[in-house]
C-alpha atoms as a PDB file:
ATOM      1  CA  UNK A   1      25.384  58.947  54.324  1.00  0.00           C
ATOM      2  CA  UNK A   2      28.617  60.019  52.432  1.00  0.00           C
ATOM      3  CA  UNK A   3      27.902  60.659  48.775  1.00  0.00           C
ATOM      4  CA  UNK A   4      29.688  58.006  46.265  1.00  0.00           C
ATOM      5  CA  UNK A   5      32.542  59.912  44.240  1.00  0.00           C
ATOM      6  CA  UNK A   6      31.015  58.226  40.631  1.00  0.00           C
ATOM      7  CA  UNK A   7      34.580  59.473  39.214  1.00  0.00           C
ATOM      8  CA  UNK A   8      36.926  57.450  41.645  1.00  0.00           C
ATOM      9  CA  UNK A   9      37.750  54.802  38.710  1.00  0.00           C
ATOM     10  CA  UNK A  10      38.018  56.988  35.937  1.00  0.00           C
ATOM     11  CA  UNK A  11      40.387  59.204  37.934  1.00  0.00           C
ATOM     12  CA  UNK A  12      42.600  56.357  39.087  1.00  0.00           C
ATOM     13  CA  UNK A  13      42.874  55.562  35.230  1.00  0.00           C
ATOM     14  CA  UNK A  14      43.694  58.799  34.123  1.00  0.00           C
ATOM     15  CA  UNK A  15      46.810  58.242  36.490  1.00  0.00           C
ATOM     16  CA  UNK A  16      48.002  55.412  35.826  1.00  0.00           C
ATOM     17  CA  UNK A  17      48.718  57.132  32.027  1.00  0.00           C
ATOM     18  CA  UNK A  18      45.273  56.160  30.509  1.00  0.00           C
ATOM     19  CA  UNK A  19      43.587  58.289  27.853  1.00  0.00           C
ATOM     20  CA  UNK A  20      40.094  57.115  26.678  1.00  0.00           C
ATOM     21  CA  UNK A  21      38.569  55.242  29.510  1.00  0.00           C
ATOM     22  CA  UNK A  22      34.797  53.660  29.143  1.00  0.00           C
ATOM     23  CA  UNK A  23      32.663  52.199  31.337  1.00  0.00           C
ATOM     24  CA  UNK A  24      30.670  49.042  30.042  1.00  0.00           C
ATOM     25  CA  UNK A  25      28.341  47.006  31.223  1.00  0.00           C
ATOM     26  CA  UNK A  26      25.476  44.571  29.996  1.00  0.00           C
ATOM     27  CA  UNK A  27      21.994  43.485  29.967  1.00  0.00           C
ATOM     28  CA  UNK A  28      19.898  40.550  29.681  1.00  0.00           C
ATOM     29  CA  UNK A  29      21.544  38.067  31.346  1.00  0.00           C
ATOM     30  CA  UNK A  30      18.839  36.699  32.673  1.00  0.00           C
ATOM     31  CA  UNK A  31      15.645  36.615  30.320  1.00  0.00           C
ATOM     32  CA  UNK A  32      14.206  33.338  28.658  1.00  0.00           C
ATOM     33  CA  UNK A  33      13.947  35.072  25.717  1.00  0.00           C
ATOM     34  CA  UNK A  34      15.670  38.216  23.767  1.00  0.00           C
ATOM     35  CA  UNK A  35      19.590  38.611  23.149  1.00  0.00           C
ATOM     36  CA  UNK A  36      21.831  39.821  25.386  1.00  0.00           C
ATOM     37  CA  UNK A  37      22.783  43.802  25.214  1.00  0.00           C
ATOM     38  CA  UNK A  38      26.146  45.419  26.534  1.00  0.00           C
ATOM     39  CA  UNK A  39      26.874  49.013  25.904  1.00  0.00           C
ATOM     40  CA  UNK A  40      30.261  51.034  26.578  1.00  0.00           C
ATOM     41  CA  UNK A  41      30.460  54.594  27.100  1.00  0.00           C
ATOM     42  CA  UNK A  42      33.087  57.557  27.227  1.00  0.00           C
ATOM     43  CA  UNK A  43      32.201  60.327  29.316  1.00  0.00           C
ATOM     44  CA  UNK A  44      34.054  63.568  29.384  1.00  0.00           C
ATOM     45  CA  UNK A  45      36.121  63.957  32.764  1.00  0.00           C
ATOM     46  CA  UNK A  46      33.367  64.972  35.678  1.00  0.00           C
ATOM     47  CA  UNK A  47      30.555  65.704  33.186  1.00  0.00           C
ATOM     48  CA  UNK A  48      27.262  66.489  35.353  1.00  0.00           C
ATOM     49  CA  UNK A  49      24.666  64.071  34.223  1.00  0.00           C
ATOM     50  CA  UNK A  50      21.704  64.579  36.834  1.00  0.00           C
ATOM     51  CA  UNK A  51      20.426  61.611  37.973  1.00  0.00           C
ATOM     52  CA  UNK A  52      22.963  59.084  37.054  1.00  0.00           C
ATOM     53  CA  UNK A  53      22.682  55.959  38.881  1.00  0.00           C
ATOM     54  CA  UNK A  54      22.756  51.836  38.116  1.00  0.00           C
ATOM     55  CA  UNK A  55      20.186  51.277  35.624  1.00  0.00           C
ATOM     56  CA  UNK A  56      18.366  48.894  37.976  1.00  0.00           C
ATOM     57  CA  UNK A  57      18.172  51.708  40.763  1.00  0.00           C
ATOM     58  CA  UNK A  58      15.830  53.523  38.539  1.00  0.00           C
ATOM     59  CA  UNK A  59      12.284  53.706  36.924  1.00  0.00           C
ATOM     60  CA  UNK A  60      11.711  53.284  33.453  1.00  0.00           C
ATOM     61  CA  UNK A  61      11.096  56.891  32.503  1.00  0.00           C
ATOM     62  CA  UNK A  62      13.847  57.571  34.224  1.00  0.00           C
ATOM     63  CA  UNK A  63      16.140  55.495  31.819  1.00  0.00           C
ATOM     64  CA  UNK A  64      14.577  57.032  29.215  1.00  0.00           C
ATOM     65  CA  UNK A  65      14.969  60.672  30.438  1.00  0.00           C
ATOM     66  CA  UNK A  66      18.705  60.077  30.783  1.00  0.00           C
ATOM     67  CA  UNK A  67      19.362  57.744  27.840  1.00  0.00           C
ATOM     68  CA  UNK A  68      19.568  61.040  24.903  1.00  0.00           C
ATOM     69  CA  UNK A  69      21.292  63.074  27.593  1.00  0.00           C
ATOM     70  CA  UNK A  70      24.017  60.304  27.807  1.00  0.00           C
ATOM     71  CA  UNK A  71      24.274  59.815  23.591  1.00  0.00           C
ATOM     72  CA  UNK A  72      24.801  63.456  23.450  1.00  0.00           C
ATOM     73  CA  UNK A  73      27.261  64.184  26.496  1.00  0.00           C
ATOM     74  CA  UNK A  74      29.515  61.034  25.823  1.00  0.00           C
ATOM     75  CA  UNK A  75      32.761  61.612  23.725  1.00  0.00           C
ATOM     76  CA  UNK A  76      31.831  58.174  22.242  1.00  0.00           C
ATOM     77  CA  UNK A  77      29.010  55.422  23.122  1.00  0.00           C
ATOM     78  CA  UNK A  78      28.046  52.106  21.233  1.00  0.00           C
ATOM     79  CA  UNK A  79      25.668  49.398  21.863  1.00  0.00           C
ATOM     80  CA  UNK A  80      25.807  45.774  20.783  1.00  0.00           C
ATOM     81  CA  UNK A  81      24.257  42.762  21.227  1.00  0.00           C
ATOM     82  CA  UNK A  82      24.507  38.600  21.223  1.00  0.00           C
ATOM     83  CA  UNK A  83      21.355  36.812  19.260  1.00  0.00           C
ATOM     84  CA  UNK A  84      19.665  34.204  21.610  1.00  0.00           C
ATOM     85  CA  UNK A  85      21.361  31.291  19.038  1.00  0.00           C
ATOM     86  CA  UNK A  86      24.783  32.270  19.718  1.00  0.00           C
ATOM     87  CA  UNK A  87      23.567  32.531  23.640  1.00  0.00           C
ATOM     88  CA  UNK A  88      22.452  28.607  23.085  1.00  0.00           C
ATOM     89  CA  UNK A  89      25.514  27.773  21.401  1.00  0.00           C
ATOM     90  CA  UNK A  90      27.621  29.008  23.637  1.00  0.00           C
ATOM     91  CA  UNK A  91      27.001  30.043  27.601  1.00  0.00           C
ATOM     92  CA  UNK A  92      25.384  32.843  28.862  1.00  0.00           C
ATOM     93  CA  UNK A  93      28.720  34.195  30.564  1.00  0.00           C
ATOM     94  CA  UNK A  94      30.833  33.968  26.905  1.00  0.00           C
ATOM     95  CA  UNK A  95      28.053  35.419  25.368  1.00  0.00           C
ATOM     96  CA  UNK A  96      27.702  38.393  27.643  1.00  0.00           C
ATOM     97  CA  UNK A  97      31.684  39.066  27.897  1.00  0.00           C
ATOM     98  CA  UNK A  98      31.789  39.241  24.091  1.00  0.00           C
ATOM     99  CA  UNK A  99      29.041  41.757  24.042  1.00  0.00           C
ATOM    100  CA  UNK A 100      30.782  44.094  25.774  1.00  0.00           C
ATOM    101  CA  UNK A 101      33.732  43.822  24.411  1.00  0.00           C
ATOM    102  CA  UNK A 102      31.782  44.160  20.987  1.00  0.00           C
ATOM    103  CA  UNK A 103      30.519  47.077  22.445  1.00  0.00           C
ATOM    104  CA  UNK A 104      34.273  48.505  23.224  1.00  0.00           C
ATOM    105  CA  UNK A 105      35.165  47.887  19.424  1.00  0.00           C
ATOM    106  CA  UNK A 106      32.517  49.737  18.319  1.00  0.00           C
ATOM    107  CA  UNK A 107      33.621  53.265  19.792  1.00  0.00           C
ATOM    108  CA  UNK A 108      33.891  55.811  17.082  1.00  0.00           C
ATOM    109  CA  UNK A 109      36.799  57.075  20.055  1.00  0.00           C
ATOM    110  CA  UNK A 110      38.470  53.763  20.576  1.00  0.00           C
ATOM    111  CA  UNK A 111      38.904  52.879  24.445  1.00  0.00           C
ATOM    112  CA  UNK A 112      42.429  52.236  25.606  1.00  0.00           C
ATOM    113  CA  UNK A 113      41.307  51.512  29.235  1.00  0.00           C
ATOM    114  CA  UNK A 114      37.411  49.573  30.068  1.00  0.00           C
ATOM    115  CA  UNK A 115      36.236  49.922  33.448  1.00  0.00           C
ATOM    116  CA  UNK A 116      33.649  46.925  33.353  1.00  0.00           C
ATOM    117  CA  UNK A 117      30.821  45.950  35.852  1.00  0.00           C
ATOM    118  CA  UNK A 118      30.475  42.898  37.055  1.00  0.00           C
ATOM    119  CA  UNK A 119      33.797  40.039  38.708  1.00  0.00           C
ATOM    120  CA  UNK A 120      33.953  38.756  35.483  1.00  0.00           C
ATOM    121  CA  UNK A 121      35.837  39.308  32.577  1.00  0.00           C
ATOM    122  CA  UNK A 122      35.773  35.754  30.523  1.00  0.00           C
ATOM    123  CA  UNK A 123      33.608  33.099  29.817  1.00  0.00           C
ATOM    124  CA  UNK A 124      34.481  29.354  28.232  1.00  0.00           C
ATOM    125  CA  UNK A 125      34.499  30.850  24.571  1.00  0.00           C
ATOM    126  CA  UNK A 126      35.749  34.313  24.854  1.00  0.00           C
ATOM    127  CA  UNK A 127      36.021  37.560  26.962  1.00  0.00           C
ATOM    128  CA  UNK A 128      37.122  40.946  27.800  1.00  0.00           C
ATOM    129  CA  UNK A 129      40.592  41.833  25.640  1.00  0.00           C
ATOM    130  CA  UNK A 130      40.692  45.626  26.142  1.00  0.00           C
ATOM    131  CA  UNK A 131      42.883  46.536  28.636  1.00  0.00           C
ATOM    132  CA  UNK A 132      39.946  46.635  31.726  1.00  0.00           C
ATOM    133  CA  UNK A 133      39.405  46.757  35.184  1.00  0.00           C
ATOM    134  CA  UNK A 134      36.429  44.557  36.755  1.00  0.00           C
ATOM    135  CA  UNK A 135      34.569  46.775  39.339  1.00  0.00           C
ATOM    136  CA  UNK A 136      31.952  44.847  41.358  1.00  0.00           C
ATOM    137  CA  UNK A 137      28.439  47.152  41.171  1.00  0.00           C
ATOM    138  CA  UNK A 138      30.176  48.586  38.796  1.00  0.00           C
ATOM    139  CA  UNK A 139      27.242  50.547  37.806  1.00  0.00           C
ATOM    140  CA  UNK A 140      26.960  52.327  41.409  1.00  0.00           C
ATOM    141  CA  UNK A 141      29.948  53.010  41.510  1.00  0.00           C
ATOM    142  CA  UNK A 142      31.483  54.695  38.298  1.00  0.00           C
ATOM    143  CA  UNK A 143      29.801  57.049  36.137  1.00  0.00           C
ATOM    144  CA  UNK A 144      30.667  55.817  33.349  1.00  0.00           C
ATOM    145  CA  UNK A 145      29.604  52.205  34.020  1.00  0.00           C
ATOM    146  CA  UNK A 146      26.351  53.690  35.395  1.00  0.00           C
ATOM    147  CA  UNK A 147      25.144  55.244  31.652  1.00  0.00           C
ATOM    148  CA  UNK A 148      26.744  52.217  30.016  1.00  0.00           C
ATOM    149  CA  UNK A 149      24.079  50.033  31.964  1.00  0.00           C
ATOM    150  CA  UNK A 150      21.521  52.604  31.387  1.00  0.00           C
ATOM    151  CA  UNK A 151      22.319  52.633  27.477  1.00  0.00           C
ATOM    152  CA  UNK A 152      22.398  48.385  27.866  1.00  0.00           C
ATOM    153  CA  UNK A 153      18.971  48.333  29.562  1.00  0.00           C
ATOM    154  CA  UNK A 154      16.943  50.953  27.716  1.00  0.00           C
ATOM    155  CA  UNK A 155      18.514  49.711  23.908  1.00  0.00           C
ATOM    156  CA  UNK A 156      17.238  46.020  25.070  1.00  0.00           C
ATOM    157  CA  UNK A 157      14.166  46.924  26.257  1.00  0.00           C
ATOM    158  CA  UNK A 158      13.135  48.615  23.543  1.00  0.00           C
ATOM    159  CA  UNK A 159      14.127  45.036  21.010  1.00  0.00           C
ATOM    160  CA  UNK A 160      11.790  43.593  23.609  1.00  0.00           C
ATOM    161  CA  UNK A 161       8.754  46.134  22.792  1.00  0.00           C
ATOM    162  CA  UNK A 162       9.357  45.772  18.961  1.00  0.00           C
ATOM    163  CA  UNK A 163       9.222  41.496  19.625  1.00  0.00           C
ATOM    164  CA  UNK A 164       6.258  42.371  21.467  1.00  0.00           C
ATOM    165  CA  UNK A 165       4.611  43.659  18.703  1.00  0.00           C
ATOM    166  CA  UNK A 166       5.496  40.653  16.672  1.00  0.00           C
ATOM    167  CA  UNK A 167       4.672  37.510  19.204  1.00  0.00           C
ATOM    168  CA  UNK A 168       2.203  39.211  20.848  1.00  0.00           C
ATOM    169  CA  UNK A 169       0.807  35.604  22.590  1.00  0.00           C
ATOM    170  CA  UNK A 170       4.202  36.078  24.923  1.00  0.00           C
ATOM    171  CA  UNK A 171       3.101  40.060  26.433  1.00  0.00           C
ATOM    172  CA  UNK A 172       7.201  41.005  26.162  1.00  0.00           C
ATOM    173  CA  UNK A 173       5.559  43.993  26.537  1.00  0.00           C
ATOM    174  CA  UNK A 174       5.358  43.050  30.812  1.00  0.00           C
ATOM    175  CA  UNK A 175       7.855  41.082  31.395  1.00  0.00           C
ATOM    176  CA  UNK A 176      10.818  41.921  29.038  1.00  0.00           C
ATOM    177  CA  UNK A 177      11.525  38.088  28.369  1.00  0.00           C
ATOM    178  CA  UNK A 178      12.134  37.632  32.142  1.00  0.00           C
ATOM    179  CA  UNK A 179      10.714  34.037  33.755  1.00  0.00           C
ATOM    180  CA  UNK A 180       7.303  35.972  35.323  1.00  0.00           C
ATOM    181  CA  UNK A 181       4.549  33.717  36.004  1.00  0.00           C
ATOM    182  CA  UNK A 182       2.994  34.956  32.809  1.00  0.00           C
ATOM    183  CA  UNK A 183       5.765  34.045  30.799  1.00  0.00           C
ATOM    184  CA  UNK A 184       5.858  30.827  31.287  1.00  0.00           C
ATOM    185  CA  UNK A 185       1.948  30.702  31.184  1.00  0.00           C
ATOM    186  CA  UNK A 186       2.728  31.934  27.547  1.00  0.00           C
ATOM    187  CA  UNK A 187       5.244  29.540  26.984  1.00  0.00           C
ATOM    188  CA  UNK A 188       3.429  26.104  28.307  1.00  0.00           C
ATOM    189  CA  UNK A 189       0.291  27.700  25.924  1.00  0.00           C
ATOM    190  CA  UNK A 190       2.490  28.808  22.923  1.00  0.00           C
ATOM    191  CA  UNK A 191       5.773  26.939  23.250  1.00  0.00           C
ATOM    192  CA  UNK A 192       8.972  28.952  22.408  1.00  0.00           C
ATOM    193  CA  UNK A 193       8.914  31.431  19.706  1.00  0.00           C
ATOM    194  CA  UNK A 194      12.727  31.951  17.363  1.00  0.00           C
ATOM    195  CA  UNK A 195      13.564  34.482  19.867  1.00  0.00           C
ATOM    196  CA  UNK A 196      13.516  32.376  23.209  1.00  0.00           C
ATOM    197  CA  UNK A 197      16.950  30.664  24.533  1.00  0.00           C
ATOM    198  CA  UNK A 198      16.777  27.386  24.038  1.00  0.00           C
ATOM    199  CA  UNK A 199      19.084  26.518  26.794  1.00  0.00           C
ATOM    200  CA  UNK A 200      17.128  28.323  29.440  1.00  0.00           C
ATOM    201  CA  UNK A 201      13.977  26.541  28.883  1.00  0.00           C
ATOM    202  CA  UNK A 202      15.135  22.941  29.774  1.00  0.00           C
ATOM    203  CA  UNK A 203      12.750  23.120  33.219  1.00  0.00           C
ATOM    204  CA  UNK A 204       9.327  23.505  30.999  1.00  0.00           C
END
């Protein structure tokens, strides 16, 4: 199988007279509870991160491994994130374009060019206004997108261990704030706690 060249995107950038190109993507889209994360990253040209994939493709300690090598090999990397109010008061697609771009704004290098994952770059109430470049699987595809969604996943699941901590009667701890079968065990037992989206519970 031929190897994926993880640097096609940021090279075709670099041509067409970009400088600072990132790669951002999110996480979170799905969960009942928890906000949404996005994260955007600037790598140096080619750097050799080991391992680099779509966040999804590996384990946990696997993210974890990687996410410190990313913060310390990226010219610039930021994470943000949408609370699951302005998720309810909005949509789920707003909220998730205007965490990345959130993300984008809050490079100490700022971005001139965003390579984003996803087909998507705009919701009802807002979306991506950096000059960008949607990439379907993004986050296979571009090394850049790939640590943004590992910097997305690993920031968000660690929110989700601290909430853990403090609503234990939901076990965040398994599940993340994803619909398992426990989860909404939980929830029928417990109802919804101030960190559950409102607007994804409307089958309980």
């Amino acid at each position: 199988m031929e190897e994926i060249d993880l640097w096609q995107y940021e090279r075709q950038a670099l041509g067409e007279g970009h400088v600072h190109i990132c790669g951002c993507d999110e996480a979170g889209a799905g969960p009942l509870a928890g906000p949404v994360y996005a994260a955007a990253v600037i790598l140096p040209m080619g750097a050799d991160i080991p391992g680099l994939n779509d966040s999804k493709k590996l384990t946990e300690k696997r993210r974890e491994a990687l996410f410190p090598v990313i913060q310390t090999t990226a010219l610039a990397w930021s994470v943000a994130s949408i609370s699951p109010q302005e998720i309810d008061e909005t949509d789920i697609l707003t909220a998730r374009m205007r965490c990345m771009q959130l993300a984008i704004d809050g490079l100490s290098l700022p971005a001139d060019f965003a390579l984003v994952d996803g087909n998507r770059d705009h919701g009802r109430g807002g979306g991506v206004t950096t000059p960008h470049r949607c990439i379907v699987k993004g986050d296979s595809l571009s090394a850049s997108v790939a640590a943004a969604s590992i910097l997305a996943k690993v920031s968000r699941d660690h929110f989700m261990l601290e909430m853990a901590k403090e609503y234990p009667q939901y076990a965040f701890e398994r599940h993340k704030g994803y619909g398992t079968k426990l989860h909404y065990e939980r929830l029928r037992e417990y109802g919804p706690s101030p960190i559950h989206r409102r607007s994804f519970l409307k089958n309980l």
